[in-house]
N, C-alpha and C. Protein backbone atom coordinates (compact mmCIF):
# COMPACT_ATOMS: atom_id res chain seq x y z
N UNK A 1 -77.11 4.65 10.09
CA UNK A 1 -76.36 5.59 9.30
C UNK A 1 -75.12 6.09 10.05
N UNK A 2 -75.22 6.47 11.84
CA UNK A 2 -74.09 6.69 12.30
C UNK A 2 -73.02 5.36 12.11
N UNK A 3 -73.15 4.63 12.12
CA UNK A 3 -72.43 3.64 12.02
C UNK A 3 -71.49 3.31 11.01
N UNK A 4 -71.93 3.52 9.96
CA UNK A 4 -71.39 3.66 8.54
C UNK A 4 -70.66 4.75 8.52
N UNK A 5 -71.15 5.74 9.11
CA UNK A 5 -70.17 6.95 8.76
C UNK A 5 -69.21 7.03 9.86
N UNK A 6 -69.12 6.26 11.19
CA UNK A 6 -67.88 6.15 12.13
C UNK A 6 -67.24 5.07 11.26
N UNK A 7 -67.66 3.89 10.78
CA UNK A 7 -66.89 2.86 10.22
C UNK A 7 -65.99 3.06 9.21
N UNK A 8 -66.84 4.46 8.15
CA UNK A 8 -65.85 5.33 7.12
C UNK A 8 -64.84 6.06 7.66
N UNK A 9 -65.07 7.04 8.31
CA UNK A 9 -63.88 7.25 9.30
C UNK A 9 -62.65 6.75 9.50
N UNK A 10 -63.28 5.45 10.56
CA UNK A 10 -61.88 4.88 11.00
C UNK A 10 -61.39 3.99 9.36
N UNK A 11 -61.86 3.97 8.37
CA UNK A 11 -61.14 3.53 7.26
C UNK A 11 -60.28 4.27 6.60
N UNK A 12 -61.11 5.68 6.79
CA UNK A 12 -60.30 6.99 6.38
C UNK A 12 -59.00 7.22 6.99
N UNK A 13 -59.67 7.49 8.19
CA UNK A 13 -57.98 7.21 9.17
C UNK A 13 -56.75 6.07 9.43
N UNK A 14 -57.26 4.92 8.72
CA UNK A 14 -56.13 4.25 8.75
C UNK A 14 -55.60 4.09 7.63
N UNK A 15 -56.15 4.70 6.70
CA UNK A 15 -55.76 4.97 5.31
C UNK A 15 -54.77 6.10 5.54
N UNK A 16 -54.82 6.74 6.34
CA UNK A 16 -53.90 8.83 6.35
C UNK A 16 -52.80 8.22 7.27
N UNK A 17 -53.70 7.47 7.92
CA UNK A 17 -51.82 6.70 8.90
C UNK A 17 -51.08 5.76 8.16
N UNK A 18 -51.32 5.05 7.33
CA UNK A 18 -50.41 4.27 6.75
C UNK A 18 -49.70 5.16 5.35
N UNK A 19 -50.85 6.23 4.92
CA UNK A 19 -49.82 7.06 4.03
C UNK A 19 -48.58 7.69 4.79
N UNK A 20 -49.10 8.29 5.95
CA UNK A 20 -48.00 9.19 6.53
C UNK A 20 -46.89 8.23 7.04
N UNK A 21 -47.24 6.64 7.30
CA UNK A 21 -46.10 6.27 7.62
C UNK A 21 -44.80 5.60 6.59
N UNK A 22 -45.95 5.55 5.15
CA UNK A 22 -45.13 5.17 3.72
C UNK A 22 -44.75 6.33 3.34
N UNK A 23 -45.00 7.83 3.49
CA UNK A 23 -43.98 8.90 3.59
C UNK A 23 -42.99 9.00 4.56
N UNK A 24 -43.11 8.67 5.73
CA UNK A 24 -41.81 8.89 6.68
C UNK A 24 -41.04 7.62 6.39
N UNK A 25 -41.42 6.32 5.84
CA UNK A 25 -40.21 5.64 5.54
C UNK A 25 -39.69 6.12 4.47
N UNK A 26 -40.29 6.40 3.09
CA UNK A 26 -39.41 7.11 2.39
C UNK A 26 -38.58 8.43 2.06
N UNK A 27 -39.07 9.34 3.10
CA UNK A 27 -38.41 10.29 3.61
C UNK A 27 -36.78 9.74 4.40
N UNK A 28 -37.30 8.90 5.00
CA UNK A 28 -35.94 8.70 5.96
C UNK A 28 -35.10 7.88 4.87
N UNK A 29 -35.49 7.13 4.05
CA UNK A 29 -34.59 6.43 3.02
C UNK A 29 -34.03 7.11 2.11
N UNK A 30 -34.44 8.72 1.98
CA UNK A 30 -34.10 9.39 0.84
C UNK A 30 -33.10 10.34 1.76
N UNK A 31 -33.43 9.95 3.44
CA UNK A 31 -32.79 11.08 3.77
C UNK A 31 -31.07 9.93 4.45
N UNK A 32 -30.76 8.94 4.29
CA UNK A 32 -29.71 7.70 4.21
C UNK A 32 -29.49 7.85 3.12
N UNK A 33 -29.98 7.76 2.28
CA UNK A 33 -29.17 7.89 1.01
C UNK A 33 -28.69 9.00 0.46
N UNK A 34 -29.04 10.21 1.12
CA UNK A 34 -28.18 11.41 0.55
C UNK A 34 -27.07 11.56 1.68
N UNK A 35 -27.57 11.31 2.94
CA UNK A 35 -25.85 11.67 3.92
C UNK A 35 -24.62 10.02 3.62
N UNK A 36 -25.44 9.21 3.01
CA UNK A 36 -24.26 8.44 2.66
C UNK A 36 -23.61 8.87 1.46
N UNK A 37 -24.25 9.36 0.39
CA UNK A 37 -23.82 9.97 -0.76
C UNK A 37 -22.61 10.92 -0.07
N UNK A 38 -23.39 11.86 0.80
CA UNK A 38 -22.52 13.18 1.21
C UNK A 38 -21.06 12.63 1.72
N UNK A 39 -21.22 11.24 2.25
CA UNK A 39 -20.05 10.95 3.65
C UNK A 39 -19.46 10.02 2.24
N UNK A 40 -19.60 9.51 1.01
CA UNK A 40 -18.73 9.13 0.32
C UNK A 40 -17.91 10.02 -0.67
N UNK A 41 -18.27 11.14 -1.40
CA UNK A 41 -17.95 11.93 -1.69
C UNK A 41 -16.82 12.74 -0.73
N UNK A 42 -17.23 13.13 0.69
CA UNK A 42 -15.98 13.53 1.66
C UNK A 42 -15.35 12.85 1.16
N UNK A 43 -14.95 11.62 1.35
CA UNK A 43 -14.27 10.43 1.87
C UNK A 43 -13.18 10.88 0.21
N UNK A 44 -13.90 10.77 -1.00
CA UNK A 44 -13.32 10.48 -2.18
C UNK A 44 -12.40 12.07 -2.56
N UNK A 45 -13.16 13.20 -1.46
CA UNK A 45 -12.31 14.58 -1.83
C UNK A 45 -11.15 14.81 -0.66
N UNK A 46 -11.16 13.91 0.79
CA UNK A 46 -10.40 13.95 1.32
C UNK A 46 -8.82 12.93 0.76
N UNK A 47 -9.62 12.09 0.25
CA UNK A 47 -8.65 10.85 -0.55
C UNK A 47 -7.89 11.75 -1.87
N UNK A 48 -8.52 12.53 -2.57
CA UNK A 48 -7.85 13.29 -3.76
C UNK A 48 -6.80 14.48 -3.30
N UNK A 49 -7.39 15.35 -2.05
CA UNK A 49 -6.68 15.98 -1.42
C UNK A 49 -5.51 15.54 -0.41
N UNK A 50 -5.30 14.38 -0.05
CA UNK A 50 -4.28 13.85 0.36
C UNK A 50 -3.49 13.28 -0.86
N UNK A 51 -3.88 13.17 -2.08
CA UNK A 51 -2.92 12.98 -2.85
C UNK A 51 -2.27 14.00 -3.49
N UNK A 52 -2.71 14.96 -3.50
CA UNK A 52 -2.27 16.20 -3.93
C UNK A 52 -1.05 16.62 -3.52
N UNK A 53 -1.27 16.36 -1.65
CA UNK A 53 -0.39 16.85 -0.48
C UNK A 53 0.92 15.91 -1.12
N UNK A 54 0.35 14.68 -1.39
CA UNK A 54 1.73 14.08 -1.22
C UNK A 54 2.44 14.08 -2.85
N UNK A 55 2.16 14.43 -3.54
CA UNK A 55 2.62 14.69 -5.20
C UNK A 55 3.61 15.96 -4.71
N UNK A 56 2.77 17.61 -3.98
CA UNK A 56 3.82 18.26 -3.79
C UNK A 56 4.93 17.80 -3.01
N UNK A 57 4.49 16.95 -2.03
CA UNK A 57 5.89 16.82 -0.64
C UNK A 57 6.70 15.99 -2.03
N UNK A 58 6.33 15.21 -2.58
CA UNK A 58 7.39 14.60 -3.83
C UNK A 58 8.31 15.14 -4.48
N UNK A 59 7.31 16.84 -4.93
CA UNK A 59 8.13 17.27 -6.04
C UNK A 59 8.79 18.17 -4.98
N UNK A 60 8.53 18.40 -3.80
CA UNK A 60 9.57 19.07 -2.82
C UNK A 60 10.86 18.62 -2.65
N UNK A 61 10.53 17.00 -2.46
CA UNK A 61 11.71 16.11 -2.03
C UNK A 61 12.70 16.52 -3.35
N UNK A 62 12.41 16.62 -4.59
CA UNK A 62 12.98 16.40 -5.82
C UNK A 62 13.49 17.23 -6.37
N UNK A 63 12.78 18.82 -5.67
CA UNK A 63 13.34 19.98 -5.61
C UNK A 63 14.95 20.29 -5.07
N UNK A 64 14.62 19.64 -3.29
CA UNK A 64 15.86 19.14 -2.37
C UNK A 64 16.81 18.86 -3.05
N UNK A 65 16.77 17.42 -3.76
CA UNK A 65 17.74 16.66 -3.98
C UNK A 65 18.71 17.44 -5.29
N UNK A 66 17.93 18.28 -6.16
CA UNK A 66 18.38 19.15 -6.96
C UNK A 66 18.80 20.77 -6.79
N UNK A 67 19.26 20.54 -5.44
CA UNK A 67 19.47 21.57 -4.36
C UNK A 67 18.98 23.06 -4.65
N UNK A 68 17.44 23.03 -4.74
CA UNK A 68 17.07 24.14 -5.17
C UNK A 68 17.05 25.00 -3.63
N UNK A 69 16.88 26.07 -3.30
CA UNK A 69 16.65 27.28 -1.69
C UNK A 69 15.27 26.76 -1.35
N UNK A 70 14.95 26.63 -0.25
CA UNK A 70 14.00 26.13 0.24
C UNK A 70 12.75 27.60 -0.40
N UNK A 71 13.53 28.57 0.06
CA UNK A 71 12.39 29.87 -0.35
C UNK A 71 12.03 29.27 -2.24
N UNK A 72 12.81 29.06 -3.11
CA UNK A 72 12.17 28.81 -4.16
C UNK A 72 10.82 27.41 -4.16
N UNK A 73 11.40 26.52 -3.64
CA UNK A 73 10.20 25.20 -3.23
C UNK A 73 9.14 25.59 -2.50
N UNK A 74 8.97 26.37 -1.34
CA UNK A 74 8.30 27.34 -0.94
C UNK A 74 7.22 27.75 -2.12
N UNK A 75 7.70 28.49 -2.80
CA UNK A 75 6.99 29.46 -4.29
C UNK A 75 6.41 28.51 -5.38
N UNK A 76 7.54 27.64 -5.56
CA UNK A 76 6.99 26.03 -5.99
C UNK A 76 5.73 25.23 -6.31
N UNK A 77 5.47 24.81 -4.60
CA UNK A 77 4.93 24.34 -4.08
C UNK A 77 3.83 24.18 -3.44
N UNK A 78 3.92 25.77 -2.63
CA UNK A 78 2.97 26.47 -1.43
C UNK A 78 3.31 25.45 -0.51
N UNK A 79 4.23 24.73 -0.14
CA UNK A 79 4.39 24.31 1.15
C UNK A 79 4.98 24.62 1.96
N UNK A 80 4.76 24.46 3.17
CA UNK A 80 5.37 25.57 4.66
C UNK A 80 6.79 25.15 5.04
N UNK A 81 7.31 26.08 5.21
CA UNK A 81 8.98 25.68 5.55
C UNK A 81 9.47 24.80 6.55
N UNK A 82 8.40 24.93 7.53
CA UNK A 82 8.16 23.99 8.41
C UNK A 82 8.25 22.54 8.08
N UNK A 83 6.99 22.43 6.60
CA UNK A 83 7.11 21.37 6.25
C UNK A 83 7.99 20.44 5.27
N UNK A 84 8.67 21.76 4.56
CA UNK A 84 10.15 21.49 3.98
C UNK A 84 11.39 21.14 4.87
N UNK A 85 11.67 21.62 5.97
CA UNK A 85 12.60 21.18 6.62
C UNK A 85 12.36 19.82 7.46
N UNK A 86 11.30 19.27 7.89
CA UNK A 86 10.77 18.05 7.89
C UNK A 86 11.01 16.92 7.15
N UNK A 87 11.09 17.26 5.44
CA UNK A 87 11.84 16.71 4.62
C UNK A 87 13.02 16.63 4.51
N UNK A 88 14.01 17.51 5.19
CA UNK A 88 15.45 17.65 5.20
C UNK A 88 15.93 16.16 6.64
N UNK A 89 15.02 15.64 7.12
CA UNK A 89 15.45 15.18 8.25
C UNK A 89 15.23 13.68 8.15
């Protein structure tokens, strides 16, 4: 009878180790697939926000050329004078 019930045991237990290790692989697969989600999304709001930047430096340039005061492109724009006179050069 001891025998049977150590033999249940170790069946038991390699039954709780192979669950816990088909939870930690799918833990870690769920946990790759959300920081790649996270790191493509950056990627697609840093990509939208650099286009933004460069639509205003456009309508800055276009401002320039229609010789508006830098203080009005400024108000415009929200871009730094710094970065308006950058455009002048």
């Amino acid at each position: 009878m001891t025998q049977k019930a150590v033999a249940k045991l170790a069946v038991l237990s390699e039954d709780e180790r192979t669950r816990l290790l088909a939870e930690s692989r799918e833990k870690l697969q769920r946990d790759i697939f959300a920081r790649e989600r996270a790191a493509e999304e950056k990627g697609r709001e840093e990509g939208r926000e650099e286009g933004r930047t460069e639509e205003r430096l456009a309508f800055a340039r276009k401002l320039l050329n229609r010789n508006h005061s830098i203080e009005e492109i400024i108000e415009y724009t929200g871009i730094s004078r710094a970065e308006i006179q950058s455009l002048l050069h």
